[in-house]
N, C-alpha and C. Protein backbone atom coordinates (compact mmCIF):
# COMPACT_ATOMS: atom_id res chain seq x y z
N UNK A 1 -17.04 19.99 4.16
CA UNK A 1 -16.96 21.14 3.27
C UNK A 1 -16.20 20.75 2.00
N UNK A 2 -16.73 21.01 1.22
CA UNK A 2 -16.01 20.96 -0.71
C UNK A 2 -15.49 22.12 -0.87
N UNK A 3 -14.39 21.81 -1.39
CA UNK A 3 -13.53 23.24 -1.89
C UNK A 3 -14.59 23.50 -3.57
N UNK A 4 -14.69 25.28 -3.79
CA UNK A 4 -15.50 25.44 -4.60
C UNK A 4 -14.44 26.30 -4.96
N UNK A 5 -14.85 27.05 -6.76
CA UNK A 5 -14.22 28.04 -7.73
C UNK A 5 -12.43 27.57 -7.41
N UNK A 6 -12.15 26.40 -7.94
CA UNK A 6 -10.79 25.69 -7.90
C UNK A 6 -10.81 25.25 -9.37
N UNK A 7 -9.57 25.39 -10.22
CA UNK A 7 -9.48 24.78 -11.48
C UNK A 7 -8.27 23.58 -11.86
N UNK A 8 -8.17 22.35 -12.21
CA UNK A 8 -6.98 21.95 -12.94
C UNK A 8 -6.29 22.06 -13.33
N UNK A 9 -5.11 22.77 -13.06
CA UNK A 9 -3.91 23.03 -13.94
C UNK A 9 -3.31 22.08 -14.53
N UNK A 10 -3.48 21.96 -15.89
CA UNK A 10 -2.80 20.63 -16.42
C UNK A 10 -0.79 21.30 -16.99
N UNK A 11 0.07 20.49 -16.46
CA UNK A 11 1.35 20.74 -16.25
C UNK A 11 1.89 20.90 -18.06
N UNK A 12 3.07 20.69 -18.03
CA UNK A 12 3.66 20.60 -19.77
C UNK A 12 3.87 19.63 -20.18
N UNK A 13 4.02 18.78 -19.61
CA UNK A 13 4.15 17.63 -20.04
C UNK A 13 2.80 16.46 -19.18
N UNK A 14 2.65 15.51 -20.37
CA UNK A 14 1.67 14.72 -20.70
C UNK A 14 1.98 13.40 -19.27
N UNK A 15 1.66 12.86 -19.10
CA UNK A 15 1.93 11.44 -18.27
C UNK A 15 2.44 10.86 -19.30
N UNK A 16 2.71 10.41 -20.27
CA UNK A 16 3.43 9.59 -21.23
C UNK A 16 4.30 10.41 -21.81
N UNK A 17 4.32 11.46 -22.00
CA UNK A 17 5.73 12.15 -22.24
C UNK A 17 6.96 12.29 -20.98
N UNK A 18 6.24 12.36 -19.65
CA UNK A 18 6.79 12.03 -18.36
C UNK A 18 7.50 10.86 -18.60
N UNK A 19 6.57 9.80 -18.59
CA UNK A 19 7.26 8.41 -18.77
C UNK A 19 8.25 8.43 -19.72
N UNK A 20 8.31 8.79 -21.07
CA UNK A 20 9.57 8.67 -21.99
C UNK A 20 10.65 9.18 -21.61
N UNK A 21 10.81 10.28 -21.26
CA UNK A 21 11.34 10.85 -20.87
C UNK A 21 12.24 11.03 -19.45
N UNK A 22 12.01 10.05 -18.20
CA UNK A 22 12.20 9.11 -17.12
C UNK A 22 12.24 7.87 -17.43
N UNK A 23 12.33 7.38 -18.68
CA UNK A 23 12.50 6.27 -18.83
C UNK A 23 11.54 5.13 -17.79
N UNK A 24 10.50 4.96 -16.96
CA UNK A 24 9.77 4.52 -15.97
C UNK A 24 8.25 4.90 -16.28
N UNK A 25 7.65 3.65 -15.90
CA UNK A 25 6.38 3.69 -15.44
C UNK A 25 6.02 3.91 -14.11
N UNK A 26 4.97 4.80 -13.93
CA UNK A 26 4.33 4.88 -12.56
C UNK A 26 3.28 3.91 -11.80
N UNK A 27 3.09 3.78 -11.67
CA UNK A 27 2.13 2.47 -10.30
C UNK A 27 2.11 2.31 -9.03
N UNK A 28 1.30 2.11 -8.56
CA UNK A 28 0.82 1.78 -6.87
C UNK A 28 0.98 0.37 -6.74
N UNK A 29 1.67 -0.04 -5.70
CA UNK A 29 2.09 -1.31 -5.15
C UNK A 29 1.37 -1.49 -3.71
N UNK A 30 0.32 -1.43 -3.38
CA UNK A 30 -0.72 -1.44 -2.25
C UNK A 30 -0.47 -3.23 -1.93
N UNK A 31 0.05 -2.84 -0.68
CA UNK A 31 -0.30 -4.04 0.49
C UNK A 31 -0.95 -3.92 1.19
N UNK A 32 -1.44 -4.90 1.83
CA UNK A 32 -2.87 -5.00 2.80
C UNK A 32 -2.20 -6.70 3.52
N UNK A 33 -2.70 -5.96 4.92
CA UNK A 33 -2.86 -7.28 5.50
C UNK A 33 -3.30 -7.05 6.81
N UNK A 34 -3.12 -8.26 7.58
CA UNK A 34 -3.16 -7.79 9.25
C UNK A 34 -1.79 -6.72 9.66
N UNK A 35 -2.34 -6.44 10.95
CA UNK A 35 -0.76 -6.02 11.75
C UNK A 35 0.09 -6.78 11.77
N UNK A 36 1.36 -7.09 11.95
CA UNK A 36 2.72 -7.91 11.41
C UNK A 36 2.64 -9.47 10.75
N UNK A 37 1.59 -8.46 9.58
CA UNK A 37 1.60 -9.76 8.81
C UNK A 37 2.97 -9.83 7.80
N UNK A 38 3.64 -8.57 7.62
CA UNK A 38 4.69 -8.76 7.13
C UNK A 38 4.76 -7.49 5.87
N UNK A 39 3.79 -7.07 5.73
CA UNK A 39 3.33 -5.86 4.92
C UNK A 39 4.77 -4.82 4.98
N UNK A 40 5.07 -4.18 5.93
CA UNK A 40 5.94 -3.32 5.60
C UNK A 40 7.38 -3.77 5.46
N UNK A 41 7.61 -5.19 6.16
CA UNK A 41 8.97 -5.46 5.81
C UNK A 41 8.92 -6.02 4.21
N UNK A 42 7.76 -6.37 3.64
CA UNK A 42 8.37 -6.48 2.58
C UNK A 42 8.47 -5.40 1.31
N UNK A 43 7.62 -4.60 2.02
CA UNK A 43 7.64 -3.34 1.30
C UNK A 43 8.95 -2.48 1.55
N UNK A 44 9.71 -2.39 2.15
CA UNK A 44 10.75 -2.06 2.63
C UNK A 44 11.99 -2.68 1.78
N UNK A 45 11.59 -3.82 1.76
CA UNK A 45 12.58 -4.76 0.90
C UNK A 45 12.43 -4.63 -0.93
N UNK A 46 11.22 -4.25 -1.15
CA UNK A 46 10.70 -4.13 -2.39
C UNK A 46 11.52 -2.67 -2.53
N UNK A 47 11.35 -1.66 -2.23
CA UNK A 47 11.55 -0.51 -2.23
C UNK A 47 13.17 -0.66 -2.75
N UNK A 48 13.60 -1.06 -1.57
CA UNK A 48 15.24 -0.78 -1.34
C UNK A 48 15.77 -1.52 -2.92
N UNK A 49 15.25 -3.03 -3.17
CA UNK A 49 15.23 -3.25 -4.25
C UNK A 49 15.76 -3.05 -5.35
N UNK A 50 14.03 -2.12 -5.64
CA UNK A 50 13.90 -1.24 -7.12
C UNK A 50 14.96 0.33 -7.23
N UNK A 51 15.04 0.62 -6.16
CA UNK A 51 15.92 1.76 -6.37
C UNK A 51 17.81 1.19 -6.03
N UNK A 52 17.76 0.56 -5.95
CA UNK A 52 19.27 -0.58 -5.97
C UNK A 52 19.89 -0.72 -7.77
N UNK A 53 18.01 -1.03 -8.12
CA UNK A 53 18.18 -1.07 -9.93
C UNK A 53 18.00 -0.11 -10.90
N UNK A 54 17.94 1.29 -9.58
CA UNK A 54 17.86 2.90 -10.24
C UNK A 54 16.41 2.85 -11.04
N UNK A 55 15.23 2.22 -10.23
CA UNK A 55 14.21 2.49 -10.13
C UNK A 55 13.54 3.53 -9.09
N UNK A 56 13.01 4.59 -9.56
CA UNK A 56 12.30 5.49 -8.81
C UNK A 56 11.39 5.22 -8.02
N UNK A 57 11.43 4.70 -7.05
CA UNK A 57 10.32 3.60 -5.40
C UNK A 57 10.23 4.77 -4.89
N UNK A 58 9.10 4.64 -3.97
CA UNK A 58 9.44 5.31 -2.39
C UNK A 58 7.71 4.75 -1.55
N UNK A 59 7.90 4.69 -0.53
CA UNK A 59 7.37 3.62 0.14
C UNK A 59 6.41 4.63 1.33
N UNK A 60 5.20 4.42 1.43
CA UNK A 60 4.22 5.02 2.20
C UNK A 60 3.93 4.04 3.36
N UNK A 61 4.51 4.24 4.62
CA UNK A 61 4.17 3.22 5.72
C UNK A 61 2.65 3.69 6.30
N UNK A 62 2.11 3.09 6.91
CA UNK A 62 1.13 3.26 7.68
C UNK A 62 1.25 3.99 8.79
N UNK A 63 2.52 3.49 9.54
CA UNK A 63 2.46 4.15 10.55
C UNK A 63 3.61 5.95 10.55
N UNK A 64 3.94 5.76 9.52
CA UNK A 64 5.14 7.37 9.48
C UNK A 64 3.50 7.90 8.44
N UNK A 65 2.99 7.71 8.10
CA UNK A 65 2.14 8.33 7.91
C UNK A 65 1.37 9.51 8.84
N UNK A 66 0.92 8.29 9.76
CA UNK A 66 0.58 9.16 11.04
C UNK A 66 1.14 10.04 12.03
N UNK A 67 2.12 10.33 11.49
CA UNK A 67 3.26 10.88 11.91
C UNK A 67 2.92 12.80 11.79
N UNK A 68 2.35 12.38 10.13
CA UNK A 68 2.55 13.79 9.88
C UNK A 68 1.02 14.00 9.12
N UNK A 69 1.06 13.72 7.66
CA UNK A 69 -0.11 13.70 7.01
C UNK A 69 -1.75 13.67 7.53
N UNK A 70 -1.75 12.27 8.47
CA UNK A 70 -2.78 11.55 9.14
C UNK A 70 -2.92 11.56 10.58
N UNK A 71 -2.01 12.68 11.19
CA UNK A 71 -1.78 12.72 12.56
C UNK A 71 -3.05 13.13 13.30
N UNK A 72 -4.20 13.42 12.46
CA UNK A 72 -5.32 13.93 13.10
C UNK A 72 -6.42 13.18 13.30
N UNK A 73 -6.16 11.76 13.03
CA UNK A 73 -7.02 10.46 12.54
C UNK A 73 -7.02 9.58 13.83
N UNK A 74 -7.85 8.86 13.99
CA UNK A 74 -8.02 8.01 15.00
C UNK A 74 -7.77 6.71 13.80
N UNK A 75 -8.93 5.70 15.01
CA UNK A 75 -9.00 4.14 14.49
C UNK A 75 -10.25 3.80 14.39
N UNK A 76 -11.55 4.71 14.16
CA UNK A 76 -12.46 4.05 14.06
C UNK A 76 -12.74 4.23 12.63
N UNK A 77 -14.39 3.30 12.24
CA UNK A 77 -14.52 3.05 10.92
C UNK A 77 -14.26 4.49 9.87
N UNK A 78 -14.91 5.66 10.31
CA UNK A 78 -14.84 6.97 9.63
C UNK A 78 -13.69 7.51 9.84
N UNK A 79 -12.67 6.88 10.47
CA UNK A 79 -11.74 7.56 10.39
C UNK A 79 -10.33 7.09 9.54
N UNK A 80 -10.60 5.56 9.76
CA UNK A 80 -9.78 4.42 8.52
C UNK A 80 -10.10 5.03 7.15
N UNK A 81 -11.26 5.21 7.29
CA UNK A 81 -11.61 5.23 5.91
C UNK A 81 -11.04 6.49 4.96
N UNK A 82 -11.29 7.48 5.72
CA UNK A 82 -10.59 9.09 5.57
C UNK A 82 -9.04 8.88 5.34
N UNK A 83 -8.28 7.37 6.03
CA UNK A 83 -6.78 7.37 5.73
C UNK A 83 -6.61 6.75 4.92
N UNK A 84 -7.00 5.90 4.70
CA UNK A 84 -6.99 5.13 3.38
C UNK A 84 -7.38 6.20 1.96
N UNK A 85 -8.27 6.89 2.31
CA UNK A 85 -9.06 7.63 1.27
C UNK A 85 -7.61 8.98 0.55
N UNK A 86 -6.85 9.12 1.84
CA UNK A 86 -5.88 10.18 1.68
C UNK A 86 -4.70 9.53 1.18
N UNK A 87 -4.31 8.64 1.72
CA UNK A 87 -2.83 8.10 0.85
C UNK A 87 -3.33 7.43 -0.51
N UNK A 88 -4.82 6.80 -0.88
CA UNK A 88 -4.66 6.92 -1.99
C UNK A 88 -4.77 7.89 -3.12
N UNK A 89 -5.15 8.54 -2.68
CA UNK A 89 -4.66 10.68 -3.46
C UNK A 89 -2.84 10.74 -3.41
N UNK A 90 -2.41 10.54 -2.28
CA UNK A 90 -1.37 10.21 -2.23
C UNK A 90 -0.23 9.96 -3.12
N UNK A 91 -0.91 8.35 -3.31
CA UNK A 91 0.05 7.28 -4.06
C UNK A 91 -0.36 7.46 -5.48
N UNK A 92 -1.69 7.50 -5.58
CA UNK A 92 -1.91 8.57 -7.56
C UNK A 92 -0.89 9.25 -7.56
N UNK A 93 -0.90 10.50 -6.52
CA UNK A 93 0.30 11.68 -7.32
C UNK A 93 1.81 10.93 -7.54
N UNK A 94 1.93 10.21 -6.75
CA UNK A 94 3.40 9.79 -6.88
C UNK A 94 3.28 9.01 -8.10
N UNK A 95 2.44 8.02 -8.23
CA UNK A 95 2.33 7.32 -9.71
C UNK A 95 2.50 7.97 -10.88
N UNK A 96 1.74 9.03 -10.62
CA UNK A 96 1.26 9.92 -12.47
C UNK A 96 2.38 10.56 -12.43
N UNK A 97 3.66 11.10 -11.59
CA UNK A 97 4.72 10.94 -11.54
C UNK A 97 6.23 10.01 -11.85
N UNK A 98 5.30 9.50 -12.35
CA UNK A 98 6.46 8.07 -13.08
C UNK A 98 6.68 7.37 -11.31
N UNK A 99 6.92 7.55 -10.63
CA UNK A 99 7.49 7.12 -9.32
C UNK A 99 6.54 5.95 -9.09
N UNK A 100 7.06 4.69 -8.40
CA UNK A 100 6.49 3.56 -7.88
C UNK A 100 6.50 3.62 -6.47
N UNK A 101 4.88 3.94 -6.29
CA UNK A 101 4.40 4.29 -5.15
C UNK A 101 3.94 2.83 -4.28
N UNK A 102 4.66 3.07 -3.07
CA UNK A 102 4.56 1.91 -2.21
C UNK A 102 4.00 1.58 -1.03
N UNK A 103 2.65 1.14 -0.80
CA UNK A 103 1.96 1.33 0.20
C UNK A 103 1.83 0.41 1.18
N UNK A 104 2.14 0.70 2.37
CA UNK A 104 2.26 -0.48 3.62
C UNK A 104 0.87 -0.41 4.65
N UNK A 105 -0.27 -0.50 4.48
CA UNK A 105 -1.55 -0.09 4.98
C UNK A 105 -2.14 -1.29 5.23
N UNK A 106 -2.60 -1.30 6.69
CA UNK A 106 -3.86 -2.44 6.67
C UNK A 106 -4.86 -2.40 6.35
N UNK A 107 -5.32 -1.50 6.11
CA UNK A 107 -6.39 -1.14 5.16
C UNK A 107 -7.33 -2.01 5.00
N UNK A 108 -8.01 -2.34 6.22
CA UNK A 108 -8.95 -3.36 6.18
C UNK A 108 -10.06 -3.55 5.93
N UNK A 109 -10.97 -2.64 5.19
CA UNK A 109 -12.05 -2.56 4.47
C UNK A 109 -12.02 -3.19 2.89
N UNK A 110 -12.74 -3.68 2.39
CA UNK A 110 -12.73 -3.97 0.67
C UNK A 110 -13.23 -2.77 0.46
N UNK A 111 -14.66 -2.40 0.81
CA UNK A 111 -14.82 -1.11 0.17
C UNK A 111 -13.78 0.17 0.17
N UNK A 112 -12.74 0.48 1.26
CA UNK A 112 -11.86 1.27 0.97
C UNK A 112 -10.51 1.01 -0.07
N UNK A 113 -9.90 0.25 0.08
CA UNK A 113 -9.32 -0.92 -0.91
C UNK A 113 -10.22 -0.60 -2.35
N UNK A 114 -11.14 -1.01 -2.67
CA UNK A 114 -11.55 -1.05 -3.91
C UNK A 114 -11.83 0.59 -4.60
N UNK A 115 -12.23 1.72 -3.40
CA UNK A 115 -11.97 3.02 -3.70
C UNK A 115 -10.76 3.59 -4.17
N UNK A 116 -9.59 2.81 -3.44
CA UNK A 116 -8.31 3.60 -3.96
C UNK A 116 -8.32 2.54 -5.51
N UNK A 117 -8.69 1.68 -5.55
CA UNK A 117 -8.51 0.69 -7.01
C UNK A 117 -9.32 2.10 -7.95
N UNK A 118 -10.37 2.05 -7.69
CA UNK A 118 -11.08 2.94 -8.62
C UNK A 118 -10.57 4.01 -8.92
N UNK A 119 -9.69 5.48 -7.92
CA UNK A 119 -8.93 6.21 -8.35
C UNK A 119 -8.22 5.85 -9.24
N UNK A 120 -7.43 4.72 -9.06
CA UNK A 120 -6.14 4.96 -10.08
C UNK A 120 -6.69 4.46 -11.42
N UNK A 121 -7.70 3.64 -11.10
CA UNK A 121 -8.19 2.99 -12.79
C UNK A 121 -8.79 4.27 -13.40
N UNK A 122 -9.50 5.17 -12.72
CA UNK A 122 -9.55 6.62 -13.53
C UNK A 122 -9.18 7.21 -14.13
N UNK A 123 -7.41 7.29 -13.09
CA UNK A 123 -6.50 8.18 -13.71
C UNK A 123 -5.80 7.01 -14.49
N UNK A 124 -5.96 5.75 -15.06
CA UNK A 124 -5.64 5.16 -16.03
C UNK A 124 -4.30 4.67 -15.43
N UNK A 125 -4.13 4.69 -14.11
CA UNK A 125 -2.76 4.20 -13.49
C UNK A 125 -2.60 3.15 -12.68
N UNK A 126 -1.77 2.22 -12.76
CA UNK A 126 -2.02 0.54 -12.35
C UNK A 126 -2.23 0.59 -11.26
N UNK A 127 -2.71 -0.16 -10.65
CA UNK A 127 -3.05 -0.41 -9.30
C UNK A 127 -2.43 -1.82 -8.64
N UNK A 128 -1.99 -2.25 -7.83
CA UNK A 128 -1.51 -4.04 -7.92
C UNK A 128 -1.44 -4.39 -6.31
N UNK A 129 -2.77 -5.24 -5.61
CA UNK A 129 -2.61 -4.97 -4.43
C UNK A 129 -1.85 -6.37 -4.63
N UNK A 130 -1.31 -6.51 -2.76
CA UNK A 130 -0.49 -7.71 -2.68
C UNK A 130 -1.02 -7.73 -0.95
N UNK A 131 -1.65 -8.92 -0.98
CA UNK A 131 -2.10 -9.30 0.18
C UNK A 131 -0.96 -9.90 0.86
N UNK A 132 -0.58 -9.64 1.87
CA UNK A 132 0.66 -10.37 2.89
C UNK A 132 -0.31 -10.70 3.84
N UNK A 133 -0.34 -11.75 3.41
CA UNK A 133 -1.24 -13.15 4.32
C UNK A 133 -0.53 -13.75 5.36
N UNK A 134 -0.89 -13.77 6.41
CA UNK A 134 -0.72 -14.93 7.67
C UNK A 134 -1.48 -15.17 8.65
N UNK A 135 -1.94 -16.65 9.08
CA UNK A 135 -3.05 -16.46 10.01
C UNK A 135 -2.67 -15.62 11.38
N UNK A 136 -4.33 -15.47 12.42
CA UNK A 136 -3.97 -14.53 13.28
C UNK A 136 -3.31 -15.28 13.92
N UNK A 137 -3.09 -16.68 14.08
CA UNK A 137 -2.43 -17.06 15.42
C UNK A 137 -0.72 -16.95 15.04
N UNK A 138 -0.40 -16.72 13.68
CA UNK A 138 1.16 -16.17 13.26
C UNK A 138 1.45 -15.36 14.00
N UNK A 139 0.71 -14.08 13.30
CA UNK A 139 0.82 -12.98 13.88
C UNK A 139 1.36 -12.53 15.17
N UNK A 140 -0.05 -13.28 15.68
CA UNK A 140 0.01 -12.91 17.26
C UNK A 140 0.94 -13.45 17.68
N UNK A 141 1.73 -14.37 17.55
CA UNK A 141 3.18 -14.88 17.87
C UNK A 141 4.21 -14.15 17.85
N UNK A 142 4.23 -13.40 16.57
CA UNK A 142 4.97 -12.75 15.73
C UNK A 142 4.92 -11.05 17.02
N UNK A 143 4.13 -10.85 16.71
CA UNK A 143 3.60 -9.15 17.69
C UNK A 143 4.62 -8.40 17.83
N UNK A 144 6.07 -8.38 17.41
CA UNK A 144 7.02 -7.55 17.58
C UNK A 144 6.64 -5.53 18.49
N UNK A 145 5.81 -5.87 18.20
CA UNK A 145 5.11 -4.09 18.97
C UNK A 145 4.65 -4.69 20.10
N UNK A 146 4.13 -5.80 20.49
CA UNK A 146 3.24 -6.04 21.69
C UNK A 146 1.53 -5.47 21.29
N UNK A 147 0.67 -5.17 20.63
CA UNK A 147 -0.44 -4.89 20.17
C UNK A 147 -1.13 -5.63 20.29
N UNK A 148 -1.09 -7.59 19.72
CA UNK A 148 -1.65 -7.82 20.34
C UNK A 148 -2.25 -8.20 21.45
N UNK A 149 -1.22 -8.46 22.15
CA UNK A 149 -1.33 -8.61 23.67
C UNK A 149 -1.82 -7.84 24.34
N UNK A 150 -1.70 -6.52 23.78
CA UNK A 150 -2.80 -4.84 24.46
C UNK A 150 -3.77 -5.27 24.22
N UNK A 151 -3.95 -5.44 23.02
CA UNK A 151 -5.23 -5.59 22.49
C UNK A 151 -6.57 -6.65 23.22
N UNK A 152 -5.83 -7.73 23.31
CA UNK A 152 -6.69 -8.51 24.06
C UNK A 152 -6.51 -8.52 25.52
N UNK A 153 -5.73 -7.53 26.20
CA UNK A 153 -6.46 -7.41 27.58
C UNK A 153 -7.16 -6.15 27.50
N UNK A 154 -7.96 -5.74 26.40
CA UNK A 154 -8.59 -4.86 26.42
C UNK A 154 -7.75 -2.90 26.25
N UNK A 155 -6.45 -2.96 26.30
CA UNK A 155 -6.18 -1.69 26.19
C UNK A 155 -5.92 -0.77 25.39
N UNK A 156 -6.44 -2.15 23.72
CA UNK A 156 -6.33 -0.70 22.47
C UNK A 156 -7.53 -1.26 22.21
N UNK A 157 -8.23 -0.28 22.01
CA UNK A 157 -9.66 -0.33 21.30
C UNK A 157 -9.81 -0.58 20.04
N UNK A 158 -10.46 -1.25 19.12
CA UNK A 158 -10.75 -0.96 17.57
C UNK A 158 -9.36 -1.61 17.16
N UNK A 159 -8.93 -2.71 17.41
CA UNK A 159 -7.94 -3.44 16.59
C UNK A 159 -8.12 -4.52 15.91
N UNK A 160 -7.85 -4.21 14.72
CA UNK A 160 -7.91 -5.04 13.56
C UNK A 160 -7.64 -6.80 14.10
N UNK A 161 -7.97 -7.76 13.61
CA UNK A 161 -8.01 -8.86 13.89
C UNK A 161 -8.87 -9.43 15.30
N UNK A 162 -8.53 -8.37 16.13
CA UNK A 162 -9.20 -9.13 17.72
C UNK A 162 -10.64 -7.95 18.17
N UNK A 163 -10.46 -6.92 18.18
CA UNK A 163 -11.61 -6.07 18.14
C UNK A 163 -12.57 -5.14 17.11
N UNK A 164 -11.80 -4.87 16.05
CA UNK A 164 -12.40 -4.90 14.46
C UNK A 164 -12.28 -5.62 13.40
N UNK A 165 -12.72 -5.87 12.39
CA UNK A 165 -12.61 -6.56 11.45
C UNK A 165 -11.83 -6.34 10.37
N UNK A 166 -11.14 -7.46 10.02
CA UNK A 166 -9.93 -7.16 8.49
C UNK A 166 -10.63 -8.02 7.35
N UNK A 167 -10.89 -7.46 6.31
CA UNK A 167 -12.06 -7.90 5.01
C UNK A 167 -10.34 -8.43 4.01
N UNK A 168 -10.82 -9.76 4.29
CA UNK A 168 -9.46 -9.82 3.50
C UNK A 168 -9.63 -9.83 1.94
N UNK A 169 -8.77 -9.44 0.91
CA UNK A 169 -9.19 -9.30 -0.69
C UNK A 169 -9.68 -10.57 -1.13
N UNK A 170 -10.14 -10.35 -1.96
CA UNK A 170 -10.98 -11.70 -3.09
C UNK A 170 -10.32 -12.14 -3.89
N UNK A 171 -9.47 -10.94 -4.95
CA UNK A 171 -8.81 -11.31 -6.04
C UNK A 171 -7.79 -10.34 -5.97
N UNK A 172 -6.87 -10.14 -5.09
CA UNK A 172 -5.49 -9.55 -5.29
C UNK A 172 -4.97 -9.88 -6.70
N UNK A 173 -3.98 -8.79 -6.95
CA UNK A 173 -3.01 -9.48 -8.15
C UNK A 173 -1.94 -10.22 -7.48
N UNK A 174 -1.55 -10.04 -6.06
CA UNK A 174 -0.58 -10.74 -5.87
C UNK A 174 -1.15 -11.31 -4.42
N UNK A 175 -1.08 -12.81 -4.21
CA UNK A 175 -1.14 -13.16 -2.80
C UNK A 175 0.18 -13.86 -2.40
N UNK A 176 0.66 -13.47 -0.96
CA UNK A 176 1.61 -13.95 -0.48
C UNK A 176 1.66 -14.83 0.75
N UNK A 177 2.03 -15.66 0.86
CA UNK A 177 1.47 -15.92 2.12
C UNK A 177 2.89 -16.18 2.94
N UNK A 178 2.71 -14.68 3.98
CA UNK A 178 4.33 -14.67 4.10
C UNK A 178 5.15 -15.53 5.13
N UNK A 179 4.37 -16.80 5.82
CA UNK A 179 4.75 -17.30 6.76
C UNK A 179 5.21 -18.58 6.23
N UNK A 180 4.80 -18.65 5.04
CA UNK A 180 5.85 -19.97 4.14
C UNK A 180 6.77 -19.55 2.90
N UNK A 181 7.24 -18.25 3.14
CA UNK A 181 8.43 -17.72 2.27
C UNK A 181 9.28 -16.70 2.89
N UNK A 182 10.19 -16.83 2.36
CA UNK A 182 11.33 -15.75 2.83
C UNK A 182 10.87 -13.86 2.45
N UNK A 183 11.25 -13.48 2.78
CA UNK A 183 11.12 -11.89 2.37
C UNK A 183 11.89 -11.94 1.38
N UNK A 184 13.31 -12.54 0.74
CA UNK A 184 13.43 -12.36 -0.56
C UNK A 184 12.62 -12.72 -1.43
N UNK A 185 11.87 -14.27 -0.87
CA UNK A 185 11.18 -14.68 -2.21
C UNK A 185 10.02 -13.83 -2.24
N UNK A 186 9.22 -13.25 -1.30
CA UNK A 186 8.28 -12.37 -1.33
C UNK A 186 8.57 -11.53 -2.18
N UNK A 187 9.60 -10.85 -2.13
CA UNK A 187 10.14 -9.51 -3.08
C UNK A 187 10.16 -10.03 -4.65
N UNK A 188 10.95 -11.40 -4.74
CA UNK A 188 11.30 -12.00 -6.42
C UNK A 188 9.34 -12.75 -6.64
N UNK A 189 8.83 -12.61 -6.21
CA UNK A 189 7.53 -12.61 -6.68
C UNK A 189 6.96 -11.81 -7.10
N UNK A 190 6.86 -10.67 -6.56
CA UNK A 190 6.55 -9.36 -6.64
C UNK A 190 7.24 -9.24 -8.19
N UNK A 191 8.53 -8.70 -7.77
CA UNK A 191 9.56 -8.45 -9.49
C UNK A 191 9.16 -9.22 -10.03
N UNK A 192 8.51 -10.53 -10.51
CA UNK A 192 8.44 -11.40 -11.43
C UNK A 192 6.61 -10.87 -11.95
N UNK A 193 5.94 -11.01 -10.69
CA UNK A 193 4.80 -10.06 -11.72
C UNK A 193 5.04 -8.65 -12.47
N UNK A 194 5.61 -7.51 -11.61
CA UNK A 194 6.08 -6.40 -12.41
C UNK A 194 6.42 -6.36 -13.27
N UNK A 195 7.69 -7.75 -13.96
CA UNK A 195 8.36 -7.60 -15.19
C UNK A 195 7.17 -8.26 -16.42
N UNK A 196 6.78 -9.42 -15.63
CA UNK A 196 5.68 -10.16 -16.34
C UNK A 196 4.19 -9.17 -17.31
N UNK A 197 4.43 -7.89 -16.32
CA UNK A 197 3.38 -6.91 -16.74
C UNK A 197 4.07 -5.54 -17.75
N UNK A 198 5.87 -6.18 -17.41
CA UNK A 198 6.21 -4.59 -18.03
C UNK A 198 6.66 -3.42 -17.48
N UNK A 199 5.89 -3.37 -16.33
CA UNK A 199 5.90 -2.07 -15.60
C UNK A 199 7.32 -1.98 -14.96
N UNK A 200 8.06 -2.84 -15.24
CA UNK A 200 10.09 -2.58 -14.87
C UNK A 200 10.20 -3.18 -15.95
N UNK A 201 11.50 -3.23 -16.51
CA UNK A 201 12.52 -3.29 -17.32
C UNK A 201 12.69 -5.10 -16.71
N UNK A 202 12.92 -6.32 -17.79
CA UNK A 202 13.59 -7.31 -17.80
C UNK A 202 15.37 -7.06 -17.23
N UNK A 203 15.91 -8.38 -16.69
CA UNK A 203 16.72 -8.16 -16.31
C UNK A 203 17.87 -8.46 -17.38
């Protein structure tokens, strides 16, 4: 169902009068990867960061998502897609908000991935995915939840790496590959493209 006879309220202030005025740019910081590929700890670390430097962050996990927002969602293809499709509505509003919106999602489709790209290039608002790369056999080492070990004796269905598929990006703006760097240097990579682009303040 489409919501019908709904109008735009455009607010008082402009998105660039926002920004002057907050002193900050808004943007989406979208990670993608496998399950503990490292995605939310470094998003976590990014976050804590930028608001350390009285930058306006705040950080969208995957899983506190489902908590509340997405609590009605499963794991299959139509239903990834519907979550992905919602936090990036999401992470726009927080952007066009001056706020640096921070997304911790496996988000393993390109075509969903490239949908939330297309929102924000609409609304004319950066987009910057950062692939947190590690192979599966890291990972699966790594498994701090135990998932994959469910996973491959069969007791979670539809999991990314061992029973569905993860489309990994082509051309991220940022690739990491987090099993040969520290989570700081993950983070001072990150800040070094941001500043490199502008979108924060030099130090």
């Amino acid at each position: 169902m489409v919501a019908t006879n709904i109008t735009w309220h455009q607010g008082a202030f402009t998105r660039e009068e926002r920004q002057k005025e907050l002193r900050q740019k808004g943007l989406t910081i979208w990670f993608t990867g496998l399950s503990a590929s490292g995605k939310s700890t470094l998003a976590s670390a990014l976050e804590q960061h930028l608001v350390s430097l009285e930058i306006g962050a705040y950080r969208l996990d995957g899983d506190n998502i489902r908590f509340g927002l997405n609590k009605d969602l499963g794991f299959g293809p139509e239903a990834r897609t519907e979550n992905i499709r919602r936090i990036a509505e999401v992470s726009k509003l927080f952007a066009d908000s001056t706020q640096i919106a921070i997304t911790a999602f496996i988000s393993p489709y390109i075509s969903d991935r490239d949908a939330a790209r297309k929102l924000h290039d609409e609304a004319n608002i950066p987009f910057v995915e950062v692939y947190a790369d590690a192979p599966l056999s890291v990972v699966e080492e790594r498994d701090p939840k135990g998932l994959y070990k469910k996973a491959k004796a069969g007791e979670i269905k539809e999991f990314t790496g061992i029973s569905a598929p993860y489309e990994a990006p082509v051309n991220p703006e940022i690739h990491i590959h987090t099993h040969k760097v520290s989570v700081e240097e993950g983070v001072q990579i990150i800040l070094d493209y941001l500043r490199a682009k502008e979108y924060i303040p030099q130090l």
